[in-house]
Each structure stands twice: as structure tokens, then as C-alpha cells.
PDB file of N, CA and C in Angstrom:
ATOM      1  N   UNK A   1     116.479 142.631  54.433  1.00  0.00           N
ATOM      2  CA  UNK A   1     116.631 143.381  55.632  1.00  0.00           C
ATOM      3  C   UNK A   1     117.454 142.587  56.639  1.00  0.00           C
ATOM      4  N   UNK A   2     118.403 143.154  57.853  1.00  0.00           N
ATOM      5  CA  UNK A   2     118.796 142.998  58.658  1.00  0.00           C
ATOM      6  C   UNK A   2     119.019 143.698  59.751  1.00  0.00           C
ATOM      7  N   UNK A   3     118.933 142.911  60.682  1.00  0.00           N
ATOM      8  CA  UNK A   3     118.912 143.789  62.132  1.00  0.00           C
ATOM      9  C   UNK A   3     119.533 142.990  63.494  1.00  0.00           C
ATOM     10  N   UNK A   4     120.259 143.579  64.178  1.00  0.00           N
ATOM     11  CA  UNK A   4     121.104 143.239  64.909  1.00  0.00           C
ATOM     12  C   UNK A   4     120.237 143.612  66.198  1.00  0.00           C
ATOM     13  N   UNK A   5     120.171 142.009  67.006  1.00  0.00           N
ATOM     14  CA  UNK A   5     118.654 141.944  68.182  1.00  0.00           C
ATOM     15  C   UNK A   5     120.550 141.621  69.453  1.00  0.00           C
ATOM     16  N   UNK A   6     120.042 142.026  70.059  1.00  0.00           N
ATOM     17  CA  UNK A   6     120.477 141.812  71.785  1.00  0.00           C
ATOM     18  C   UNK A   6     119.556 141.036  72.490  1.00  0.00           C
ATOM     19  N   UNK A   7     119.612 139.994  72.997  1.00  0.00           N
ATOM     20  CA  UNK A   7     118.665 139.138  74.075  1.00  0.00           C
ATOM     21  C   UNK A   7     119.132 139.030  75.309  1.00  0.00           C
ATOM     22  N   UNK A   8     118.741 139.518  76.299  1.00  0.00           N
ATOM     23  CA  UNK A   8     118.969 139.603  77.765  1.00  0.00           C
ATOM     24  C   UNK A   8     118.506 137.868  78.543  1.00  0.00           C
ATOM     25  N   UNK A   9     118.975 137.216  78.826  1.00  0.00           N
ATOM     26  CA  UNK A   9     118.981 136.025  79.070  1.00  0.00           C
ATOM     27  C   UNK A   9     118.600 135.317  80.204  1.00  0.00           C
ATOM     28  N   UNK A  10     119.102 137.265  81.449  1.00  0.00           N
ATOM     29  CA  UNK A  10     119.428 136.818  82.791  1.00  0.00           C
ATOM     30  C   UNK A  10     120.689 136.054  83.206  1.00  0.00           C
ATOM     31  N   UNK A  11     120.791 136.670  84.621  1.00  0.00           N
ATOM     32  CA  UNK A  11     121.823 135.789  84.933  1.00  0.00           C
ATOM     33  C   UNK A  11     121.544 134.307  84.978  1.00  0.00           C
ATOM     34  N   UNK A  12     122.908 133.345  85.355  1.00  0.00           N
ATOM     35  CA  UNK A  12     122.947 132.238  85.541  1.00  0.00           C
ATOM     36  C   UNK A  12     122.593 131.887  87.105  1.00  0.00           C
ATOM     37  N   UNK A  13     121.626 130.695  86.859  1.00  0.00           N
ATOM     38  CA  UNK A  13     120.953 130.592  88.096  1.00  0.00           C
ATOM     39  C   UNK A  13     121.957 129.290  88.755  1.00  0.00           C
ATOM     40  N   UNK A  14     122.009 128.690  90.259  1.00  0.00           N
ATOM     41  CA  UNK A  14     123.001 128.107  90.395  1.00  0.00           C
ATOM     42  C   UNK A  14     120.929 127.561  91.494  1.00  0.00           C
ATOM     43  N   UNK A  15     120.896 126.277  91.317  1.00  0.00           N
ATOM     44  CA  UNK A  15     119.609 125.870  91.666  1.00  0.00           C
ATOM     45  C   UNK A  15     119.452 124.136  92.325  1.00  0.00           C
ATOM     46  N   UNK A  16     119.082 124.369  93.492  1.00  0.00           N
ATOM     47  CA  UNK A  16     119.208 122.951  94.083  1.00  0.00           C
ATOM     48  C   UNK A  16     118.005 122.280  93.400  1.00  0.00           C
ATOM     49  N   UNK A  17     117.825 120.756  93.357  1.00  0.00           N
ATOM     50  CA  UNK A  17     116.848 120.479  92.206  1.00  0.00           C
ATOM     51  C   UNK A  17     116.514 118.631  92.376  1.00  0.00           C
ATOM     52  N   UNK A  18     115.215 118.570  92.624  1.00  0.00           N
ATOM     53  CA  UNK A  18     115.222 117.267  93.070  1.00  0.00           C
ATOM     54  C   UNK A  18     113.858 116.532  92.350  1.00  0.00           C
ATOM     55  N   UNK A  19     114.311 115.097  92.177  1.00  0.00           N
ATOM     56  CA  UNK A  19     112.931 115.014  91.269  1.00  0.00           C
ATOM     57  C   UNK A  19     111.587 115.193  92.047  1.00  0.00           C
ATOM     58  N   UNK A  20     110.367 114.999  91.278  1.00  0.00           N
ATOM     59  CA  UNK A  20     109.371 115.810  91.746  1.00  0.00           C
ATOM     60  C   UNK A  20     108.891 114.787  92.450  1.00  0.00           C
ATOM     61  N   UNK A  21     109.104 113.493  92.726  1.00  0.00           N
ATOM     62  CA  UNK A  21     108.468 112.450  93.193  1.00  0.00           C
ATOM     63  C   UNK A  21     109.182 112.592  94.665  1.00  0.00           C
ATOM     64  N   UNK A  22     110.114 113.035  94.933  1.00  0.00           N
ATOM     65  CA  UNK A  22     110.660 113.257  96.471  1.00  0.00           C
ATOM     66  C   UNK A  22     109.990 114.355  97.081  1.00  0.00           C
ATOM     67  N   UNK A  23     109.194 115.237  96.261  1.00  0.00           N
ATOM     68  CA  UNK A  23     108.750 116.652  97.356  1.00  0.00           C
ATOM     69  C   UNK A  23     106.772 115.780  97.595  1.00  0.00           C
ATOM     70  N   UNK A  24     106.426 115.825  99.075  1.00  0.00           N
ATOM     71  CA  UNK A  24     105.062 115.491  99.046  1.00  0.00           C
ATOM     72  C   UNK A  24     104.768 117.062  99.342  1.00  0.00           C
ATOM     73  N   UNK A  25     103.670 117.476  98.778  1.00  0.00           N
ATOM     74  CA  UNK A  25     102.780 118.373  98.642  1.00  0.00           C
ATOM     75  C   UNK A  25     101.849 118.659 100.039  1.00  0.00           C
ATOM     76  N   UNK A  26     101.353 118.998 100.822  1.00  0.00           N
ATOM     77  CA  UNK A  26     100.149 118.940 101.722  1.00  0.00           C
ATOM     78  C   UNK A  26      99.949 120.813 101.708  1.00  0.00           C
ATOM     79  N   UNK A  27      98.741 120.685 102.446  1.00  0.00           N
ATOM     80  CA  UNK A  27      97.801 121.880 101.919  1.00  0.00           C
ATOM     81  C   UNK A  27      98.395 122.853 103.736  1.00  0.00           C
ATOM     82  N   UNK A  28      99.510 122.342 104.484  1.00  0.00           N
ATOM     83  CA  UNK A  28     100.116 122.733 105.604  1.00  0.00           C
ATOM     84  C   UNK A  28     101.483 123.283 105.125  1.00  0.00           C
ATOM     85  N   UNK A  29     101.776 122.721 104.186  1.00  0.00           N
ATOM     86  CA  UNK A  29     103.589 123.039 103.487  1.00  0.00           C
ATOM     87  C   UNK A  29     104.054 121.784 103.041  1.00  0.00           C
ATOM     88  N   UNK A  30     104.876 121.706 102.073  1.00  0.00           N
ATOM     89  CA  UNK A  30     105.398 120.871 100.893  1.00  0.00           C
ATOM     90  C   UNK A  30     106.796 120.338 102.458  1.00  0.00           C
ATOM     91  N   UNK A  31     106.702 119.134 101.716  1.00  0.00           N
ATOM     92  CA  UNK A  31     107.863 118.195 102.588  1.00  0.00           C
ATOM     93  C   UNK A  31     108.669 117.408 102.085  1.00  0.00           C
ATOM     94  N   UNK A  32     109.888 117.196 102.053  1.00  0.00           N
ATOM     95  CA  UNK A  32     110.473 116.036 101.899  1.00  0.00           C
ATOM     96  C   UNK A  32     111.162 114.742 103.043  1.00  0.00           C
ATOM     97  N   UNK A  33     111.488 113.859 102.701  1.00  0.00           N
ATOM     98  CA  UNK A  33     111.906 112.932 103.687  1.00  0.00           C
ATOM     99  C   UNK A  33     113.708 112.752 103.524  1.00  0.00           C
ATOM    100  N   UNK A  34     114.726 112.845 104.653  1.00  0.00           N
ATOM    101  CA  UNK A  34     116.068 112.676 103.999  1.00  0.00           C
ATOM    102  C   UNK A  34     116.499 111.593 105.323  1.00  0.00           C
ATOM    103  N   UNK A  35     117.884 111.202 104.636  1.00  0.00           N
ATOM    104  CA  UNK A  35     118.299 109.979 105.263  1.00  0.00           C
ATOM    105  C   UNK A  35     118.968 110.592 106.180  1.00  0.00           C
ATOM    106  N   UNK A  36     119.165 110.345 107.898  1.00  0.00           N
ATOM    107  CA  UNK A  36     120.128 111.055 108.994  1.00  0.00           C
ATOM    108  C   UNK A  36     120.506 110.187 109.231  1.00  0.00           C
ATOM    109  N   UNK A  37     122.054 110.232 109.867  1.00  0.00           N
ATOM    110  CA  UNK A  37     122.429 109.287 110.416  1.00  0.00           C
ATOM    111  C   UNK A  37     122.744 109.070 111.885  1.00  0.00           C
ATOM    112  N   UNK A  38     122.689 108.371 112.350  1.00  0.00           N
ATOM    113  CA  UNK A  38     122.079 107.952 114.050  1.00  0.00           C
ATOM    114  C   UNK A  38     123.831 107.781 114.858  1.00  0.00           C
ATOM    115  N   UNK A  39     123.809 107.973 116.088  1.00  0.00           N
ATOM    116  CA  UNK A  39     124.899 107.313 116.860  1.00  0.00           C
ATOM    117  C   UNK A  39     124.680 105.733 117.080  1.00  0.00           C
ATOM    118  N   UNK A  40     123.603 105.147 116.467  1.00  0.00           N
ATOM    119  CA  UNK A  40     123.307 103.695 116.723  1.00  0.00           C
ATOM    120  C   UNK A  40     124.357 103.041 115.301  1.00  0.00           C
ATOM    121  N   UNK A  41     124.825 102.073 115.845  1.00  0.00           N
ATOM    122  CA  UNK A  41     125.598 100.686 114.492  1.00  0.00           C
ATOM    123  C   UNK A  41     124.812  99.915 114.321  1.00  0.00           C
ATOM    124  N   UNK A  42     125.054  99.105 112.971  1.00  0.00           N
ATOM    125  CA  UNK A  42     124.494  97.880 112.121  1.00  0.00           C
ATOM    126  C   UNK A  42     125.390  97.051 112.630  1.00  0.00           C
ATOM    127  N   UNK A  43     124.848  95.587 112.260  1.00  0.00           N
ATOM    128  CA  UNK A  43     126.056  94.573 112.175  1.00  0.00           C
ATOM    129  C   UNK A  43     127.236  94.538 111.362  1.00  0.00           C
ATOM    130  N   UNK A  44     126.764  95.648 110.521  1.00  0.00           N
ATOM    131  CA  UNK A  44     128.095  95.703 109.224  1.00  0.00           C
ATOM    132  C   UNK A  44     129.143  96.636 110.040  1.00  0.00           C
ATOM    133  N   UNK A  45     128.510  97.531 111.086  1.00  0.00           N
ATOM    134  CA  UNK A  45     129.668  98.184 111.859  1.00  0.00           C
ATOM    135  C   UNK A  45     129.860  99.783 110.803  1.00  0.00           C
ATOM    136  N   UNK A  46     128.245  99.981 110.789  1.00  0.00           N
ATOM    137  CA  UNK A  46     127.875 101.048 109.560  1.00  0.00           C
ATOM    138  C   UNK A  46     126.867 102.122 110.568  1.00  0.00           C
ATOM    139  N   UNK A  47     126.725 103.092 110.494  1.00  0.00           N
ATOM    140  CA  UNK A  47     125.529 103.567 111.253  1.00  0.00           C
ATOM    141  C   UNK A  47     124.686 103.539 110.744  1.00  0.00           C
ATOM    142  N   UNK A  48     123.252 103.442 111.870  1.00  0.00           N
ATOM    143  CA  UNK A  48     122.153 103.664 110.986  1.00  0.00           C
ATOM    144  C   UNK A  48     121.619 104.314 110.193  1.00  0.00           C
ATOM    145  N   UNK A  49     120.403 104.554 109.360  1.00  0.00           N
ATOM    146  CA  UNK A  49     120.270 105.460 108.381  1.00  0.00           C
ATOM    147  C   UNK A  49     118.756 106.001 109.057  1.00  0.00           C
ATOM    148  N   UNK A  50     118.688 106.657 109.777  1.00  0.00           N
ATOM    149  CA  UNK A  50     116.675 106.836 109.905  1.00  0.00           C
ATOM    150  C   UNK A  50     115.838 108.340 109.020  1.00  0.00           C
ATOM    151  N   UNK A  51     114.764 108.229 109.185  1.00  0.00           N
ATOM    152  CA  UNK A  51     114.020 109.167 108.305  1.00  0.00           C
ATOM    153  C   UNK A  51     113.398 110.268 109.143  1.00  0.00           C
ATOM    154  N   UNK A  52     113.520 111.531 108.373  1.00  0.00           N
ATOM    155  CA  UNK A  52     113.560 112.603 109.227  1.00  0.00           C
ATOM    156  C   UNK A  52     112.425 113.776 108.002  1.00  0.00           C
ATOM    157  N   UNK A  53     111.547 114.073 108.435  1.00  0.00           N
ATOM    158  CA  UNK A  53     110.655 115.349 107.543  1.00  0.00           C
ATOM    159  C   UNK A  53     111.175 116.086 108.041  1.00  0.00           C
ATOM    160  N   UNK A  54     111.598 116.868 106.648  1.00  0.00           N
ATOM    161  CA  UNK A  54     111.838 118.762 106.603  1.00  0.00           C
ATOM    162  C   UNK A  54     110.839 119.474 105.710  1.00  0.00           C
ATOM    163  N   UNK A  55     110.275 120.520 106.137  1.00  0.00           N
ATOM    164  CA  UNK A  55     109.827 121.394 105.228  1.00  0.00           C
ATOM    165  C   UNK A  55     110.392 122.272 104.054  1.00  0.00           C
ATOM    166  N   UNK A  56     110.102 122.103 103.048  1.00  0.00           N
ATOM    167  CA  UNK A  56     110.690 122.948 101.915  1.00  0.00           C
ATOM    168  C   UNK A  56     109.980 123.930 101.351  1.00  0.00           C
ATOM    169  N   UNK A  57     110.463 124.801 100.491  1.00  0.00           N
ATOM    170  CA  UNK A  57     109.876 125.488  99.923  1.00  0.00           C
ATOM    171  C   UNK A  57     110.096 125.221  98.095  1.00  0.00           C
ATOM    172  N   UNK A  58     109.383 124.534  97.342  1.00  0.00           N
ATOM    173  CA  UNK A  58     109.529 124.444  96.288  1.00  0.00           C
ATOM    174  C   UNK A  58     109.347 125.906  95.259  1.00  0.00           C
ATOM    175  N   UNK A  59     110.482 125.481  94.234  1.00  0.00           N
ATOM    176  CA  UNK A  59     110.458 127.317  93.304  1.00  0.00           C
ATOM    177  C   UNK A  59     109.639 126.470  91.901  1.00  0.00           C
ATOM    178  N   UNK A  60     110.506 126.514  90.731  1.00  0.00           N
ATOM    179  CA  UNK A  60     109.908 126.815  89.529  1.00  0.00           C
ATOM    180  C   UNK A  60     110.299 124.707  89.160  1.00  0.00           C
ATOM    181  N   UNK A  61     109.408 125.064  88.480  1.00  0.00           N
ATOM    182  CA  UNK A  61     109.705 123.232  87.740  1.00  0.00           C
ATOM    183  C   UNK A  61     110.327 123.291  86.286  1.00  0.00           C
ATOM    184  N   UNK A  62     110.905 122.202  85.943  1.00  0.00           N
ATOM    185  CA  UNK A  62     111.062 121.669  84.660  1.00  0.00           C
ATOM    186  C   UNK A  62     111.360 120.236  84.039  1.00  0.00           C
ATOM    187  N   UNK A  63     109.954 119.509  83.526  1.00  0.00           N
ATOM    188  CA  UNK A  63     110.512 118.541  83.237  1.00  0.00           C
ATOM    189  C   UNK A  63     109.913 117.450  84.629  1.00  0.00           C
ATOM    190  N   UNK A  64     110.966 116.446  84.963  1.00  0.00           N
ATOM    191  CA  UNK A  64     110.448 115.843  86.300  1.00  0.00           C
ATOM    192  C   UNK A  64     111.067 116.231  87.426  1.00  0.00           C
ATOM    193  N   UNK A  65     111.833 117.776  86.773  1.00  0.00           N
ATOM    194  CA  UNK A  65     112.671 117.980  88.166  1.00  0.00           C
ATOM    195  C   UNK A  65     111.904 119.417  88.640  1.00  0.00           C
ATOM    196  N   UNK A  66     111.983 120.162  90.133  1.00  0.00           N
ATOM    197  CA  UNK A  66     111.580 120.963  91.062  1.00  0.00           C
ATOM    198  C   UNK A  66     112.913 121.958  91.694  1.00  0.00           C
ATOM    199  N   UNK A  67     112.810 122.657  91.402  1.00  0.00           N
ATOM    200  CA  UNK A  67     114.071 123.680  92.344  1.00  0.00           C
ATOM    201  C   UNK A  67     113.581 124.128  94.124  1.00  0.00           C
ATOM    202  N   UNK A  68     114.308 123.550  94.633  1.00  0.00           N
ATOM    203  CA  UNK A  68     114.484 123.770  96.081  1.00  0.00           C
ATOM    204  C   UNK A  68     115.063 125.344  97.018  1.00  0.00           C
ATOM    205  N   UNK A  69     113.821 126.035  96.721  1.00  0.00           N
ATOM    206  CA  UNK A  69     114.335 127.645  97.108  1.00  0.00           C
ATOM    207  C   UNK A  69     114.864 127.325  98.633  1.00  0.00           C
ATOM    208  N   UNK A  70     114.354 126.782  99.518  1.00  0.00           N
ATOM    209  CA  UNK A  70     114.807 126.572 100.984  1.00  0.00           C
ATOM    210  C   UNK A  70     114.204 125.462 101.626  1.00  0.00           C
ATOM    211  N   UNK A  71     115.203 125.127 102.526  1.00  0.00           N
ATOM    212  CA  UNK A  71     115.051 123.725 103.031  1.00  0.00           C
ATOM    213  C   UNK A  71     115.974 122.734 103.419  1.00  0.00           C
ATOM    214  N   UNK A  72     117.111 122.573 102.050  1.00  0.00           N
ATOM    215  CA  UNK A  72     118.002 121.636 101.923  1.00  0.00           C
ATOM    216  C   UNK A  72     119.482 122.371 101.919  1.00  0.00           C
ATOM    217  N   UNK A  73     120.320 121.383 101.950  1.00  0.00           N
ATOM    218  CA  UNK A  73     121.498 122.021 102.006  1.00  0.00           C
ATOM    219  C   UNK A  73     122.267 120.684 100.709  1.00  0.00           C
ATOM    220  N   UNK A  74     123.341 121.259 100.030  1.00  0.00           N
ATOM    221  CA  UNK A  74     123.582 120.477  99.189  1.00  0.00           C
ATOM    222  C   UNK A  74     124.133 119.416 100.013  1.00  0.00           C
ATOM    223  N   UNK A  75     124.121 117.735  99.346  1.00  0.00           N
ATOM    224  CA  UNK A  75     125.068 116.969 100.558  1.00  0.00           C
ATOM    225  C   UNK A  75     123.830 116.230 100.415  1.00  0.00           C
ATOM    226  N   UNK A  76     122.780 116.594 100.972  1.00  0.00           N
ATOM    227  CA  UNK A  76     121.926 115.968 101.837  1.00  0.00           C
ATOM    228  C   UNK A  76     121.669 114.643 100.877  1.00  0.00           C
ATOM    229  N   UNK A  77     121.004 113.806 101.729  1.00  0.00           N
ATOM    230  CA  UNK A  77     120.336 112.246 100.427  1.00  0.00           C
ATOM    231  C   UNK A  77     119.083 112.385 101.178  1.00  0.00           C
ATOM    232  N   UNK A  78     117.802 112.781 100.208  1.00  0.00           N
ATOM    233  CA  UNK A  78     116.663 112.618  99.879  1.00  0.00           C
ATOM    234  C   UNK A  78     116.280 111.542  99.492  1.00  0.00           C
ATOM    235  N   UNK A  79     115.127 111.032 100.172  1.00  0.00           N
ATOM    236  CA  UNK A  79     114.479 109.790  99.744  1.00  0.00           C
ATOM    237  C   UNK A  79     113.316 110.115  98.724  1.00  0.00           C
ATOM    238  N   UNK A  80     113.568 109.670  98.080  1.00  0.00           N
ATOM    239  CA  UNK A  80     112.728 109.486  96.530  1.00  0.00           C
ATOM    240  C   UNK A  80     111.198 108.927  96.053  1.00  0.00           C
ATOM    241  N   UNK A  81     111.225 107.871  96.827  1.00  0.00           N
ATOM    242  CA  UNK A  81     110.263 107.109  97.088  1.00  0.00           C
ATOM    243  C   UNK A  81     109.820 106.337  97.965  1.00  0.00           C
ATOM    244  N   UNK A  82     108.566 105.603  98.211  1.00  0.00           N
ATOM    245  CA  UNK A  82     107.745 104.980  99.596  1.00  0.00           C
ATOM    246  C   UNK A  82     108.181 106.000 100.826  1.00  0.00           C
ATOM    247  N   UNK A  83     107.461 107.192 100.644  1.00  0.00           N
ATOM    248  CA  UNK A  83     107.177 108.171 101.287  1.00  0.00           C
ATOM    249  C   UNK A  83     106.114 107.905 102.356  1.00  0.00           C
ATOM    250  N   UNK A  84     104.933 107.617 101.957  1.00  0.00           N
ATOM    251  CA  UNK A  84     104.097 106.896 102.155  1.00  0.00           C
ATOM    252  C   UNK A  84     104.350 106.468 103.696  1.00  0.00           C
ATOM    253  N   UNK A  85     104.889 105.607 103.862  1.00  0.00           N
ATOM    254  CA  UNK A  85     105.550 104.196 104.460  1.00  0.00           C
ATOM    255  C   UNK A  85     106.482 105.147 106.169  1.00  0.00           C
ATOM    256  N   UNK A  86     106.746 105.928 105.694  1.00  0.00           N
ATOM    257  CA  UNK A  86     107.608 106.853 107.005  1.00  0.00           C
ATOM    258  C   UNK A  86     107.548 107.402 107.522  1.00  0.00           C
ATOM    259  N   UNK A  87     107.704 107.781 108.397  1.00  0.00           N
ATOM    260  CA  UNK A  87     107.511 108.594 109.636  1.00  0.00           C
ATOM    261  C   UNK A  87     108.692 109.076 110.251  1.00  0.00           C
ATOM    262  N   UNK A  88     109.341 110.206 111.315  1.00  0.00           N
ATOM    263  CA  UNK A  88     110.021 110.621 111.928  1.00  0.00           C
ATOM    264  C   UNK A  88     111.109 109.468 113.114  1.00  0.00           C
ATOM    265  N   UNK A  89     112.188 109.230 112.308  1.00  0.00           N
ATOM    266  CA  UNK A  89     112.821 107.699 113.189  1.00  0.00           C
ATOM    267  C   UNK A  89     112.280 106.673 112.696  1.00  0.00           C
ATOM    268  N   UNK A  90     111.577 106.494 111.274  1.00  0.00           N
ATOM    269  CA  UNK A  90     112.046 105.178 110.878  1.00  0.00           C
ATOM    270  C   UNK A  90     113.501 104.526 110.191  1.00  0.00           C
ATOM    271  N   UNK A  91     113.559 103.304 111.042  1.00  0.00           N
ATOM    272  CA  UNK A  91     114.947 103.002 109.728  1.00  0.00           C
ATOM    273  C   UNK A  91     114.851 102.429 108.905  1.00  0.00           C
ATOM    274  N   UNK A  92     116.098 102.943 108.067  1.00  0.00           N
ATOM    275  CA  UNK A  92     116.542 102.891 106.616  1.00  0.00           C
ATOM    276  C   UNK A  92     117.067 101.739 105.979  1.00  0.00           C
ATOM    277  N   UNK A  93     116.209 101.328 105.327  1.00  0.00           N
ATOM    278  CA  UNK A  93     117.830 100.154 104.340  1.00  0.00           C
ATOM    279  C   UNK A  93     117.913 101.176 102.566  1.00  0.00           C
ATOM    280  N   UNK A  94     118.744 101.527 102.453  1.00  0.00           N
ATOM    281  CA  UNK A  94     118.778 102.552 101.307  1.00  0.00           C
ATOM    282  C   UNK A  94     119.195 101.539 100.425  1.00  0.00           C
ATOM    283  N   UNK A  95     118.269 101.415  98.953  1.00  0.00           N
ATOM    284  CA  UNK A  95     118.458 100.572  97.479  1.00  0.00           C
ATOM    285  C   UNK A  95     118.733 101.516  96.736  1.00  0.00           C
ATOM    286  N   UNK A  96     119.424 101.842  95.946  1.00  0.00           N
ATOM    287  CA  UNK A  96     119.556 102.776  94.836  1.00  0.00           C
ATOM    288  C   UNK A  96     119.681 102.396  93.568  1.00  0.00           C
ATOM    289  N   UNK A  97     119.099 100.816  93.555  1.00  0.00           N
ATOM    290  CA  UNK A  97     119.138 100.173  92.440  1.00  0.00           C
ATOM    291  C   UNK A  97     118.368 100.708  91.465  1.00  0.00           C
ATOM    292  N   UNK A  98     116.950 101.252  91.727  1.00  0.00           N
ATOM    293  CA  UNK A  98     115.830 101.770  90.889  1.00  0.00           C
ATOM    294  C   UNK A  98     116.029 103.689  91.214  1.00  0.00           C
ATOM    295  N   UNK A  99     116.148 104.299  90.163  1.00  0.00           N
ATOM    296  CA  UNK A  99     116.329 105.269  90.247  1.00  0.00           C
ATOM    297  C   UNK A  99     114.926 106.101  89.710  1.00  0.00           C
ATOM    298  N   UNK A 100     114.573 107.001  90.292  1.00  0.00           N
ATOM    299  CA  UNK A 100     113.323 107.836  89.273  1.00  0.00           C
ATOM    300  C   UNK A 100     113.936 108.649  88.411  1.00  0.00           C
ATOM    301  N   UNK A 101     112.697 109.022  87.979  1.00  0.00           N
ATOM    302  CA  UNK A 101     112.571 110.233  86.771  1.00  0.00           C
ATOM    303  C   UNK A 101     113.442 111.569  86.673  1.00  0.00           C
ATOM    304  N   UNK A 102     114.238 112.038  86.792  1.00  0.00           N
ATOM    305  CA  UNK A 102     114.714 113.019  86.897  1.00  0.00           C
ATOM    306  C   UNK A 102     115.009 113.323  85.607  1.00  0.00           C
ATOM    307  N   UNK A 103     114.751 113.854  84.504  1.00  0.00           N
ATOM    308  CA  UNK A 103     115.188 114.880  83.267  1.00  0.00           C
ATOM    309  C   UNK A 103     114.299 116.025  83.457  1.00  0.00           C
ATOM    310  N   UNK A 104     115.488 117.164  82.838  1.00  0.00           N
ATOM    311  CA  UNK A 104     114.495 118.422  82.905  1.00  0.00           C
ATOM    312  C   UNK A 104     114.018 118.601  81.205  1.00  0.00           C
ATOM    313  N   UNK A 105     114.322 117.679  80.365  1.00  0.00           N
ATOM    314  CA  UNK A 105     113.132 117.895  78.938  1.00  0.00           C
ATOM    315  C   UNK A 105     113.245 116.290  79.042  1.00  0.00           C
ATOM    316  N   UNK A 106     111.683 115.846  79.627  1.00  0.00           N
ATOM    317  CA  UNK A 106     111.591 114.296  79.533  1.00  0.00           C
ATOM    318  C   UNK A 106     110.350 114.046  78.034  1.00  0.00           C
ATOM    319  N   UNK A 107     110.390 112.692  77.342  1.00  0.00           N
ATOM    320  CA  UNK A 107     109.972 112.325  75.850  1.00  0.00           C
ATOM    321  C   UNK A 107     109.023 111.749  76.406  1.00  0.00           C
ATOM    322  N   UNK A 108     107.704 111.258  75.717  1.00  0.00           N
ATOM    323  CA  UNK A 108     107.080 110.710  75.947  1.00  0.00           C
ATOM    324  C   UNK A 108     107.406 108.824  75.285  1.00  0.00           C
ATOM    325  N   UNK A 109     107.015 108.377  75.822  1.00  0.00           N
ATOM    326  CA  UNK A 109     107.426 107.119  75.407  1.00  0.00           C
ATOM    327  C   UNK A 109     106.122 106.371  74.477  1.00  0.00           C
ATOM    328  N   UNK A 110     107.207 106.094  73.132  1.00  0.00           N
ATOM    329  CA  UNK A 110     105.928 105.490  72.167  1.00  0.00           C
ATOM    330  C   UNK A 110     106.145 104.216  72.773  1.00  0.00           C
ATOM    331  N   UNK A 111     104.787 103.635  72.314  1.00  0.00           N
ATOM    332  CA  UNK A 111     104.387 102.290  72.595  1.00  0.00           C
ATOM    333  C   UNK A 111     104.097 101.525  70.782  1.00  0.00           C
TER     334      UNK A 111
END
């Protein structure tokens, strides 16, 4: 036997997407922290970088990543980690040496 199937797929989604360790959760609305930059200079003759909460609205997950229905605008730099640690006008020294988790089909790791 044979039979000729059609699969509807949906359109293509175009989806802002951030790992899941940058969105904090609270039982008031989901938040993230992003880097702004200040009219104040460094000694490097750089502006500052300080920390600013926005509210988001998180959509569907996959993996270690989260789709960002509203909130962000592409561009932006999200802080990732030591969330914890910040507040509204703290400053920034940005490392991007250690990167997180971000795959949307992540393996488990044998030991």
C-alpha cells in the first residue's frame, strides 16, 4: 500500500530567544536584567555599563533556550548570570569569557 500524506507544519516562526538562566521567574512577573549604557565614562574613555530590570513575558521553551513574546527588542545585551547580585543602577564590568547553556536539543552528559 501507498498513500500520499500532506503535513501542515505552520508557518515559520521568526522568535527572540534567550537562555533560560537570564529570565528570573517571580510570582509578580518574569524579569530579566540588561546592560544600559550611562552618559558617565571609564578610565578607558568607554561608557559605563549599569543594570536595569525589565519585565518580560516568556512564550514556549526548548531545550535551555525560552522565546521572548514581549519585553526585549533585538540589540539588547542581557545579563545571563549573578542576577542575584543586582539591582536597578548597578555597575557593570561585562566578562563574556564563560558563556551558558544555550542549545535548543541539549545531551545529557555521560560521566
Amino acid at each position: 500500500m501507498f498513500a500520499n500524506v500532506n503535513i501542515n507544519l505552520g508557518e515559520k516562526l521568526q522568535l527572540l530567544t534567550l537562555p533560560q538562566t537570564a529570565v528570573t521567574y517571580n510570582p509578580y512577573g518574569s524579569t530579566v536584567f540588561i546592560a544600559k549604557k550611562t552618559d558617565r565614562i571609564n578610565k578607558k574613555g568607554e561608557p559605563i555599563m549599569e543594570a536595569q530590570q525589565i519585565f518580560v513575558t516568556p512564550g514556549l521553551t526548548r531545550g535551555d533556550q525560552v522565546a521572548i513574546i514581549k519585553g526585549l527588542e533585538p540589540g539588547m545585551t542581557v545579563i545571563t548570570s549573578g542576577q542575584l547580585k543586582l539591582k536597578n543602577g548597578t555597575p557593570l564590568i561585562i566578562n563574556n569569557s564563560v558563556l551558558p547553556a544555550n542549545s535548543p536539543n541539549p545531551k545529557p552528559q555521560e560521566q
